[in-house]
Protein backbone atom coordinates (compact mmCIF):
# COMPACT_ATOMS: atom_id res chain seq x y z
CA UNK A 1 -112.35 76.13 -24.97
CA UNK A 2 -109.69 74.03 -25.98
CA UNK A 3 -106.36 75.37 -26.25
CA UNK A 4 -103.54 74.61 -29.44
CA UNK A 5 -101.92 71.61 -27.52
CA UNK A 6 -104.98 69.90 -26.42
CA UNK A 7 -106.13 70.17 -30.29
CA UNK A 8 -102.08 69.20 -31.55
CA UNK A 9 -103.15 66.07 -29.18
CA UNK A 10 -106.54 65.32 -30.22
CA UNK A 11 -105.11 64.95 -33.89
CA UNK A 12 -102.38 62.78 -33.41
CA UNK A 13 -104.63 60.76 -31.31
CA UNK A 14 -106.87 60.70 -34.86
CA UNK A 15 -103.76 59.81 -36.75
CA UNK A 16 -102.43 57.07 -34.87
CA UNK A 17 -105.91 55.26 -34.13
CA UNK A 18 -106.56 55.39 -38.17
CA UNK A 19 -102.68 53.93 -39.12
CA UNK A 20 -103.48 50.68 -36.54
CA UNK A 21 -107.19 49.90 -35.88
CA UNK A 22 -105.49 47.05 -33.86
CA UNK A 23 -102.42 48.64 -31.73
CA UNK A 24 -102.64 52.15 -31.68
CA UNK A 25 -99.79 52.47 -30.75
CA UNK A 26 -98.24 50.44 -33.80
CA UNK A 27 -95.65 48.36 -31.78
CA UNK A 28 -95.43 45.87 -34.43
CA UNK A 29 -91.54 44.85 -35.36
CA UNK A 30 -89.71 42.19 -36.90
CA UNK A 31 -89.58 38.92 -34.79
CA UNK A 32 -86.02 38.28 -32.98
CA UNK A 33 -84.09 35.06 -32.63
CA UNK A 34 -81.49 34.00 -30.16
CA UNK A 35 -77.34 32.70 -30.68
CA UNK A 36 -78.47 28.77 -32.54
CA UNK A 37 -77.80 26.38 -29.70
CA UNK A 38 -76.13 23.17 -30.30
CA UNK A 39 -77.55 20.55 -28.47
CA UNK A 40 -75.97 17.68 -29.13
CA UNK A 41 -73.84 15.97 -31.55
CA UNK A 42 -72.84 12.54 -32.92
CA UNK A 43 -72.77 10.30 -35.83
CA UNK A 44 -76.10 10.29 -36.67
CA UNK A 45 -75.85 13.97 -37.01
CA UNK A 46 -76.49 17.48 -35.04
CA UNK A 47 -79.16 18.84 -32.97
CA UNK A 48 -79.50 22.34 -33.07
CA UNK A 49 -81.81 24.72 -30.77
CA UNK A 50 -83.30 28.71 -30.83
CA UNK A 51 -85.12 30.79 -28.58
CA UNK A 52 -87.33 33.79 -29.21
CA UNK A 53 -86.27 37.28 -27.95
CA UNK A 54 -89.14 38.50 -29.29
CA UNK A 55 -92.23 37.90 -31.62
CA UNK A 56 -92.55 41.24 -32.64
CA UNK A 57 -95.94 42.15 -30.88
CA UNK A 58 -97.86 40.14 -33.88
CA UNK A 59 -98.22 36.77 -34.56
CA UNK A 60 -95.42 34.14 -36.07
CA UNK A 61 -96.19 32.36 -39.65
CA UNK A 62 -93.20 30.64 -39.80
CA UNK A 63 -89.67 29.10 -38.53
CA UNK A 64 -87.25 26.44 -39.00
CA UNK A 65 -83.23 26.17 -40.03
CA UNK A 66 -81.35 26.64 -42.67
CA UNK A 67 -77.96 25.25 -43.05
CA UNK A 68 -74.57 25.62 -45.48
CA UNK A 69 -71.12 24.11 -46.09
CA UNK A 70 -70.16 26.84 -47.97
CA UNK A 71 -72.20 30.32 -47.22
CA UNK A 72 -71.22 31.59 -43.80
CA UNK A 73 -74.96 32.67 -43.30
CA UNK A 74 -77.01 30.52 -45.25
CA UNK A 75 -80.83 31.26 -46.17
CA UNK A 76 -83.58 29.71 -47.08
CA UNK A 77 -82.25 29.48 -50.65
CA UNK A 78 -79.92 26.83 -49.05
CA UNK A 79 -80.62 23.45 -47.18
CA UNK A 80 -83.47 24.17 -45.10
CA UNK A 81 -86.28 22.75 -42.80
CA UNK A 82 -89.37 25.00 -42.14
CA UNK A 83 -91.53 24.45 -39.28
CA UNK A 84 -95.28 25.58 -38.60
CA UNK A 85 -95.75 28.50 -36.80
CA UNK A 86 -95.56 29.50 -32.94
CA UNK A 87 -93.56 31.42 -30.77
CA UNK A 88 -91.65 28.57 -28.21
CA UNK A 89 -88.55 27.39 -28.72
CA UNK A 90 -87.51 25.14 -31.27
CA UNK A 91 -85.07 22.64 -32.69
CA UNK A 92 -84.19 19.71 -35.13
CA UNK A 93 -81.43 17.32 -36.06
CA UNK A 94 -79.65 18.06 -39.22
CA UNK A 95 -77.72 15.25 -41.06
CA UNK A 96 -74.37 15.90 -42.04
CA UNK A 97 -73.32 14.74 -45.29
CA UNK A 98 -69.63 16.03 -45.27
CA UNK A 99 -66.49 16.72 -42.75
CA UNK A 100 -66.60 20.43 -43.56
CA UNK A 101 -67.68 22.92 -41.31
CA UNK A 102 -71.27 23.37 -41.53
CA UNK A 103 -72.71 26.60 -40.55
CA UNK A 104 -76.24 27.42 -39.73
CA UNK A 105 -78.83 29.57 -39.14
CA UNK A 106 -82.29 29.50 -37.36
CA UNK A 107 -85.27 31.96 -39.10
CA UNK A 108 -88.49 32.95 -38.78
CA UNK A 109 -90.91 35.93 -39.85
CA UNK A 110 -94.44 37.19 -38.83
CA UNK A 111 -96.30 39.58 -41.28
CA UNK A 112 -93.80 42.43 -40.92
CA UNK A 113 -91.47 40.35 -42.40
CA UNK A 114 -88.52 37.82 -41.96
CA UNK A 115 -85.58 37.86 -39.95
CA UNK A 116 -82.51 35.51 -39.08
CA UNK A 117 -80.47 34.24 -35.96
CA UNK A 118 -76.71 34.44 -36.00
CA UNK A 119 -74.95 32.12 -37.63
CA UNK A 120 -73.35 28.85 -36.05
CA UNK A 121 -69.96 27.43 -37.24
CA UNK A 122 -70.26 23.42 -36.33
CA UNK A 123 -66.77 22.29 -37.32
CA UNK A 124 -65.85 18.21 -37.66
CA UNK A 125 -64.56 16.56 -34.88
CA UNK A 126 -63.49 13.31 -36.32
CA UNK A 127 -60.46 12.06 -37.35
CA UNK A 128 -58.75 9.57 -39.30
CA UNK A 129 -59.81 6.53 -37.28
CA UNK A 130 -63.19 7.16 -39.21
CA UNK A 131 -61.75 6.65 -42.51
CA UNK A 132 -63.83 3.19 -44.55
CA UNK A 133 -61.09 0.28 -45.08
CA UNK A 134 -61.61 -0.55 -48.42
CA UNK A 135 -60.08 -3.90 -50.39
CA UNK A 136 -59.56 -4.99 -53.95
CA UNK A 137 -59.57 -8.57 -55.67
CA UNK A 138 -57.49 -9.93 -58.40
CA UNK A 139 -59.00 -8.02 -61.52
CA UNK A 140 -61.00 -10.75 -63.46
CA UNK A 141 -62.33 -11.08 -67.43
CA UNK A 142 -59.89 -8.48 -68.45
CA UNK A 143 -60.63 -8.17 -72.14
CA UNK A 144 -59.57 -5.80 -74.89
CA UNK A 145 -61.39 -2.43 -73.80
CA UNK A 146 -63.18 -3.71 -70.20
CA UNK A 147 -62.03 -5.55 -66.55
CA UNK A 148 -64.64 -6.79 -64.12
CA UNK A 149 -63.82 -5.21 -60.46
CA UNK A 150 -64.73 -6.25 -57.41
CA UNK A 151 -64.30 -4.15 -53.85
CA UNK A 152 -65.26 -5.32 -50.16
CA UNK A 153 -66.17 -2.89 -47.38
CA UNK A 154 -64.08 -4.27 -44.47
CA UNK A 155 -65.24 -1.56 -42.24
CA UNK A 156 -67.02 1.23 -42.71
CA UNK A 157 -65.31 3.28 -40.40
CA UNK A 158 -68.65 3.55 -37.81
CA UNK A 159 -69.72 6.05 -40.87
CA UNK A 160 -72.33 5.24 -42.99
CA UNK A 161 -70.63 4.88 -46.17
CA UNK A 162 -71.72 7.80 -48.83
CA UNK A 163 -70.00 6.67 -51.87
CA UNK A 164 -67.66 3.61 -53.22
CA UNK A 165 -66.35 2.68 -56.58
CA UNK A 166 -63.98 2.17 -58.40
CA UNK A 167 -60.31 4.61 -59.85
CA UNK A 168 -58.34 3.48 -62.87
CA UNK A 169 -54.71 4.97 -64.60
CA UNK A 170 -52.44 3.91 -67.16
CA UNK A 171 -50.24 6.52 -65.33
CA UNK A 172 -50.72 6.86 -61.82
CA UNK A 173 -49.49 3.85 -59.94
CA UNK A 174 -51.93 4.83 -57.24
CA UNK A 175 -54.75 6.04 -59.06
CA UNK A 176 -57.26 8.36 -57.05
CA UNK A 177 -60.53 10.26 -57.76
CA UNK A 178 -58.79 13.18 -59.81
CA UNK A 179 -57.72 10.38 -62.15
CA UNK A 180 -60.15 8.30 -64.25
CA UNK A 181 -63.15 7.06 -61.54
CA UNK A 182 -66.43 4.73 -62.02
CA UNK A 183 -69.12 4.89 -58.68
CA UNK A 184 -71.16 1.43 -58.24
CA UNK A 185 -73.66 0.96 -56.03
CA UNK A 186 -73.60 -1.57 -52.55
CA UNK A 187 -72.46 -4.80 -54.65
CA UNK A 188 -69.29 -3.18 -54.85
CA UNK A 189 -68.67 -5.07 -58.64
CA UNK A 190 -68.08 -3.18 -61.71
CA UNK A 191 -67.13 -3.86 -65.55
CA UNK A 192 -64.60 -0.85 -66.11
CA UNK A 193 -65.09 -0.35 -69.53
CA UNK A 194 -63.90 2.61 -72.51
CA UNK A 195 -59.88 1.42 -71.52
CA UNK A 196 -57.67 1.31 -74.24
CA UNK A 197 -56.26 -2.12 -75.62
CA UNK A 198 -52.91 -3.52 -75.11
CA UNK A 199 -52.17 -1.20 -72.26
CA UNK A 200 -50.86 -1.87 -68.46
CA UNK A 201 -53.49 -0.06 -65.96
CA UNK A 202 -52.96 0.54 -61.97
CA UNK A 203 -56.42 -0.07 -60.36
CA UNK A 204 -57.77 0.29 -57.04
CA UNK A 205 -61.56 0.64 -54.98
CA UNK A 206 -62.62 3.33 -52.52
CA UNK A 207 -65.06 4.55 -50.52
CA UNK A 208 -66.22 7.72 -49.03
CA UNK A 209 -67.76 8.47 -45.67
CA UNK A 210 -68.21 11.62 -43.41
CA UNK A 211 -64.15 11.91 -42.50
CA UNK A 212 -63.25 11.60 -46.23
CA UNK A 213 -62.25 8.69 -49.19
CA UNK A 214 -60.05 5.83 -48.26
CA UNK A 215 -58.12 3.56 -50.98
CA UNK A 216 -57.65 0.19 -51.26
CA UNK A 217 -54.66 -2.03 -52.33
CA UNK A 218 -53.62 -1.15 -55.79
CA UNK A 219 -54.09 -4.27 -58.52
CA UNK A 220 -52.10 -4.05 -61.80
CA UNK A 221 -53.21 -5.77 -64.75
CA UNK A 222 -52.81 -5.54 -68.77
CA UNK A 223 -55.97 -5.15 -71.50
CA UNK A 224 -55.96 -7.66 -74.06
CA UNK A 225 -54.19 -6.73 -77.68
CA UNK A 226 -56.72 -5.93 -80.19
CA UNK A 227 -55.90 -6.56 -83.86
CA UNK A 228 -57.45 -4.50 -86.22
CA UNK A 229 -57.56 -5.22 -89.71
CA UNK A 230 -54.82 -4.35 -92.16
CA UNK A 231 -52.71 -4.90 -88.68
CA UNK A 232 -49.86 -7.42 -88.75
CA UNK A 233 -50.72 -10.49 -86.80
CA UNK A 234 -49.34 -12.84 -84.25
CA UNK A 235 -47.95 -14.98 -86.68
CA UNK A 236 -46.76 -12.40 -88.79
CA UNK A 237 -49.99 -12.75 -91.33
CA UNK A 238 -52.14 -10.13 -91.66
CA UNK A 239 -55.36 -9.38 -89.58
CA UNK A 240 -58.87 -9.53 -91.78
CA UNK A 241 -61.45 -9.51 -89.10
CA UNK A 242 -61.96 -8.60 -85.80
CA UNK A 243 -64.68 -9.18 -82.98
CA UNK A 244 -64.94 -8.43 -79.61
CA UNK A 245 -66.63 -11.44 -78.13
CA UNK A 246 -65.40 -14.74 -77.63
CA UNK A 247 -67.98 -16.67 -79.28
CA UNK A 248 -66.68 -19.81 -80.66
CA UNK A 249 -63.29 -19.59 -78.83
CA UNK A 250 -61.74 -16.58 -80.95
CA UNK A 251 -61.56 -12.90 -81.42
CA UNK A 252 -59.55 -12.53 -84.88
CA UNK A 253 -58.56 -13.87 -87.65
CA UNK A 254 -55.58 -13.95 -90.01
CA UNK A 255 -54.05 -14.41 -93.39
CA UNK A 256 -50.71 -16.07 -93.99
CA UNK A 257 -48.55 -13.15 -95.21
CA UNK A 258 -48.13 -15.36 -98.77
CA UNK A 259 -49.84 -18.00 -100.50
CA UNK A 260 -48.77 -21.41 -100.61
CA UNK A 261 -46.40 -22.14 -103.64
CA UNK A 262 -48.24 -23.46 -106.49
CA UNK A 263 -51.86 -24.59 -107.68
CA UNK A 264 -54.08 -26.68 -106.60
CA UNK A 265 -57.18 -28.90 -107.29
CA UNK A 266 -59.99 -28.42 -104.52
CA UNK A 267 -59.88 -32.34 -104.15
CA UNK A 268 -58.59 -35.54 -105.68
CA UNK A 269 -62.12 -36.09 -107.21
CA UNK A 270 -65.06 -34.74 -107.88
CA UNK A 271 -68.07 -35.48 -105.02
CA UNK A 272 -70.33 -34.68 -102.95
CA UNK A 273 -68.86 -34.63 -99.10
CA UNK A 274 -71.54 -32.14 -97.91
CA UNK A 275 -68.80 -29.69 -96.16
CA UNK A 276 -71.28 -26.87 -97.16
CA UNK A 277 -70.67 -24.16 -94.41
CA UNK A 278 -69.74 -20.77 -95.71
CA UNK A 279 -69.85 -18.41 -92.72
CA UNK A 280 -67.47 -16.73 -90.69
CA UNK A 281 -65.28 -18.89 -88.32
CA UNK A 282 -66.55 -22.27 -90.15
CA UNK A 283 -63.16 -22.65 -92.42
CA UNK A 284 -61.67 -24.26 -89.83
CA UNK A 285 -64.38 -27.08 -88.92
CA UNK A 286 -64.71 -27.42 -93.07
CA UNK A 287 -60.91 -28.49 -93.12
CA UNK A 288 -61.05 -30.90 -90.43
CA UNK A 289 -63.80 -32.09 -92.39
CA UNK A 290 -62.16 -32.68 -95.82
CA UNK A 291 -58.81 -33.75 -94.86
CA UNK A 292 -60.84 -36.27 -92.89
CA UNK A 293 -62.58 -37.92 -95.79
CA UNK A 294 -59.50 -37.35 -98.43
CA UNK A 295 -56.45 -37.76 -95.92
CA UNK A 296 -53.38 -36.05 -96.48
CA UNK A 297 -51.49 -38.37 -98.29
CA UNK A 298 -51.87 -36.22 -101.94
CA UNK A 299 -51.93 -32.79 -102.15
CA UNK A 300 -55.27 -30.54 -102.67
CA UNK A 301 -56.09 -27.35 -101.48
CA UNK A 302 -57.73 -27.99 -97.71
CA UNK A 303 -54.50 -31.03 -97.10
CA UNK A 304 -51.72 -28.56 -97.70
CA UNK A 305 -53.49 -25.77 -95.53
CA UNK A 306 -54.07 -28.24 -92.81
CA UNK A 307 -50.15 -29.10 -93.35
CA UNK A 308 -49.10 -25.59 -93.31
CA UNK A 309 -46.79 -23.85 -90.80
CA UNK A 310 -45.90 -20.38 -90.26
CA UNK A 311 -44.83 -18.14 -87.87
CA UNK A 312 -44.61 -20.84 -85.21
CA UNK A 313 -48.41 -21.98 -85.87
CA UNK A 314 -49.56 -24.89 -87.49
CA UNK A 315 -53.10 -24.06 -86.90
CA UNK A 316 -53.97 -22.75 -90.26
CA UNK A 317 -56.95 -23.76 -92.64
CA UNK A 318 -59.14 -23.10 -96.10
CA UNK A 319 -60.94 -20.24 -95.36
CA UNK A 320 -64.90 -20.60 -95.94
CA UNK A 321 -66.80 -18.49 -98.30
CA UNK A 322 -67.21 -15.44 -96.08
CA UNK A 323 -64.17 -15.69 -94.61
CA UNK A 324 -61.88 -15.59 -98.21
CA UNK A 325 -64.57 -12.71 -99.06
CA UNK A 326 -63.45 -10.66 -95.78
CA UNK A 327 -60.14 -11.27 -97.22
CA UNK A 328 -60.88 -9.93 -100.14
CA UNK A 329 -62.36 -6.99 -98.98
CA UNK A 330 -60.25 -6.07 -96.44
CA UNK A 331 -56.73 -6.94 -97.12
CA UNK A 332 -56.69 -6.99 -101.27
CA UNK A 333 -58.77 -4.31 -101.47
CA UNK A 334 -56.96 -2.28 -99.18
CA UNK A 335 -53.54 -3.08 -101.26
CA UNK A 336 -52.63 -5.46 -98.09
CA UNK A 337 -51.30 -9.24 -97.97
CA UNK A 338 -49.76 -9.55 -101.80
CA UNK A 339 -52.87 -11.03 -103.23
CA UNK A 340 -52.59 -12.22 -106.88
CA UNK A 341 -54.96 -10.84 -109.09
CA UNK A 342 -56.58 -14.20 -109.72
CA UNK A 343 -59.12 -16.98 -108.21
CA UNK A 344 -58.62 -18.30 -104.43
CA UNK A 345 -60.31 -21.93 -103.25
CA UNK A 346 -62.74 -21.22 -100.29
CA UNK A 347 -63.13 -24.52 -98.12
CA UNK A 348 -67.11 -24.05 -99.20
CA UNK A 349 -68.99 -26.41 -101.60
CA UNK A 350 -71.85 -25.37 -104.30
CA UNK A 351 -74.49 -27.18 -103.34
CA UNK A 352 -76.16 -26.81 -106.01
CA UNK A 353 -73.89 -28.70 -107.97
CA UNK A 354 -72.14 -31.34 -106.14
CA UNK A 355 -69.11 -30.99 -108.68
CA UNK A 356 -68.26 -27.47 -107.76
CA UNK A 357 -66.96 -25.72 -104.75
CA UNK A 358 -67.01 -21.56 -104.01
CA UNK A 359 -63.95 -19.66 -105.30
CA UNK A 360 -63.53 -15.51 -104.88
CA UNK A 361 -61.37 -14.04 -107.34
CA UNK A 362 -59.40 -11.17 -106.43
CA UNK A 363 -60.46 -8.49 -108.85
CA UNK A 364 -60.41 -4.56 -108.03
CA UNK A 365 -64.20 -3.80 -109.59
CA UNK A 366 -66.37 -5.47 -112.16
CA UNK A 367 -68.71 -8.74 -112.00
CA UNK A 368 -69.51 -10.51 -108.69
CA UNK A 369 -66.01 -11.44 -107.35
CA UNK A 370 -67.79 -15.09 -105.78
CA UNK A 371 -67.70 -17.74 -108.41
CA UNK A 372 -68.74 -21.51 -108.41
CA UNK A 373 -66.05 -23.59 -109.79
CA UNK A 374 -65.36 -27.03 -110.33
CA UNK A 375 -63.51 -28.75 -107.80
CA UNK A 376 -60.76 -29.93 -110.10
CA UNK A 377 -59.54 -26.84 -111.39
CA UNK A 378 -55.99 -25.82 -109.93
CA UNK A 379 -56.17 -22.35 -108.35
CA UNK A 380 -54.50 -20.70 -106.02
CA UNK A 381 -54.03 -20.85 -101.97
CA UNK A 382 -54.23 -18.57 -99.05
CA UNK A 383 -54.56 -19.96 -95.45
CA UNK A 384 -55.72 -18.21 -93.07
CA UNK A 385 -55.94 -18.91 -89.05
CA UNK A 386 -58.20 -17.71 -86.06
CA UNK A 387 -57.36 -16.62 -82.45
């Protein structure tokens, strides 16, 4: 007959075996890692090592390392490299990507659950010596809003180089990255662009590698002056148009601040010399062309342009068609350049009637302000010039 402890036994016996068909004695725990070893260390990066305490009686699904410049015990929400499972030590290199101390952390877990080493602190033991030299050329193509930049790697530093480009300041005689910066890629060449015209910049290349960002010489150099119409020009005209390319040799053009005193016939006679070009930029080829077949020995509208001098150029012409049109627009009716309200010569024939060149009278609204005209009528003069 059994007595109360033998049956107190017999039923925690019952219990136990029916919690853990598998260990009846449920010694199941969380698997335990070992202080992160560091193995080794150099420029390539850093080899780190663990060791089990303990699998926790069951079996192991999963380890690796996870790694963080900036949480003290990283987890596998940071940088991290997971392994397959087993039980044996284990390690792997980890690539740095910065000088700051990088602290990691082996883990693992087995089906009670998941568990971490220590952390290890792995702090930079470089120095300066490491830091890229970095040169700058002689800015080239500097334009109105753009330079073209070009850096050379003289040594990397025995780093692999992480970053290079390219730091710009109207302000900062030696710019850095907290000023204005551009990053290129391994051809080290850039077009800085989105400057401002007409203004001195300081200029100078970097590059960044595990110790940190070294600078190169600094270069100085001034954006071009861009004219925008309405603006007063070089001569003392005023601007009409504007580009940003150099096609044709010139960026801008300009209107002599006055006309030329009196009136004027758009030839001596009345022919055909096929100077037909009306577009932008062609006023000045149209005026070569008719002071070439007429001379300059009497006075007519394209001669006494040709002859013209102000503000210290003599470069001025009959503007074409288009051109005396952007005038028009952009200078008369904008109130700018004391424009008469009457007819201008362009340099531009009719050709459809060999008798009559292209005029543009300066009106503020009504009919088409682009007229045909015969070539003998005396109208007025505006030269203009281009840059």
């Amino acid at each position: 007959m059994r007595t109360v402890i033998d049956n107190i036994f017999f039923i925690l016996v019952i219990l136990l075996t029916g919690c853990n068909k598998h260990n009846p004695w449920n010694m199941e725990t969380l698997p335990k890692l070992g202080n992160v070893q560091l193995v080794g260390e150099d420029l390539q990066g850093i080899r780190v090592r663990v060791d089990f305490e303990t699998d926790g009686y069951t079996d192991i699904e999963g380890r690796g390392f996870c790694w963080s410049y900036e949480h003290t015990e990283p987890n596998i929400e940071d940088d991290n490299v997971l392994l397959g499972p087993g039980n044996e030590s284990f390690s792997v290199t980890i690539q740095r990507d910065s000088a700051a101390t990088l602290y990691i952390r082996a883990f693992t877990n087995n089906e009670v659950g998941w568990n971490y080493s220590p952390s290890l602190a792995v702090v930079w033991n470089g120095n300066d010596d490491w830091l890229p030299v970095v040169s700058l050329s002689t800015p080239q193509d500097v334009g109105f809003f753009d330079v073209r930049a070009q850096g050379e790697i003289v040594s990397n530093g025995g780093l692999a180089i992480l970053e290079r480009g390219f730091c710009f300041s109207a302000v900062n005689s030696e710019p850095t990255k907290d000023d204005s910066f551009v990053m290129v890629d391994a051809d080290f060449e850039q077009v800085v662009s989105s400057l401002s015209d007409n203004t001195t910049y300081y200029l100078r290349a970097y590059a960044r590698n595990l110790q940190g960002i070294a600078y190169s010489n600094t270069e100085v150099f001034q954006t071009r002056n861009y004219f925008y119409p309405g603006e007063t020009g070089p001569a003392g005209g005023y601007i009409f148009f504007s580009k940003v390319d150099t096609l044709g040799g010139w960026n801008f053009m300009e209107a002599a601040a006055t006309d030329i005193n009196g009136l004027y016939a758009w030839a001596p006679q009345n022919e055909i010399t096929t100077i037909t070009a009306t577009g932008l930029g062609e006023g000045q080829l149209n005026t070569g062309l008719i002071v070439g077949l007429y001379g300059n020995t009497v006075t007519y509208a394209a001669a006494v342009c040709a002859d013209y001098t102000f503000g210290g150029f003599n470069d001025w012409y009959l503007p074409s068609r288009d051109e005396l049109n952007r005038v028009y627009q952009n200078l008369y009716m904008q109130g700018i350049g004391a424009l008469m309200n009457e007819s201008y010569w362009t340099s531009s024939e009719d050709t459809n009637f060999e008798n009559n060149a292209w005029i543009v009278k300066m009106i503020a609204s009504g009919s088409s302000n682009i007229l045909s005209f015969n070539k003998q009528a005396a109208l007025r003069v505006r030269p203009v010039r281009r840059f």
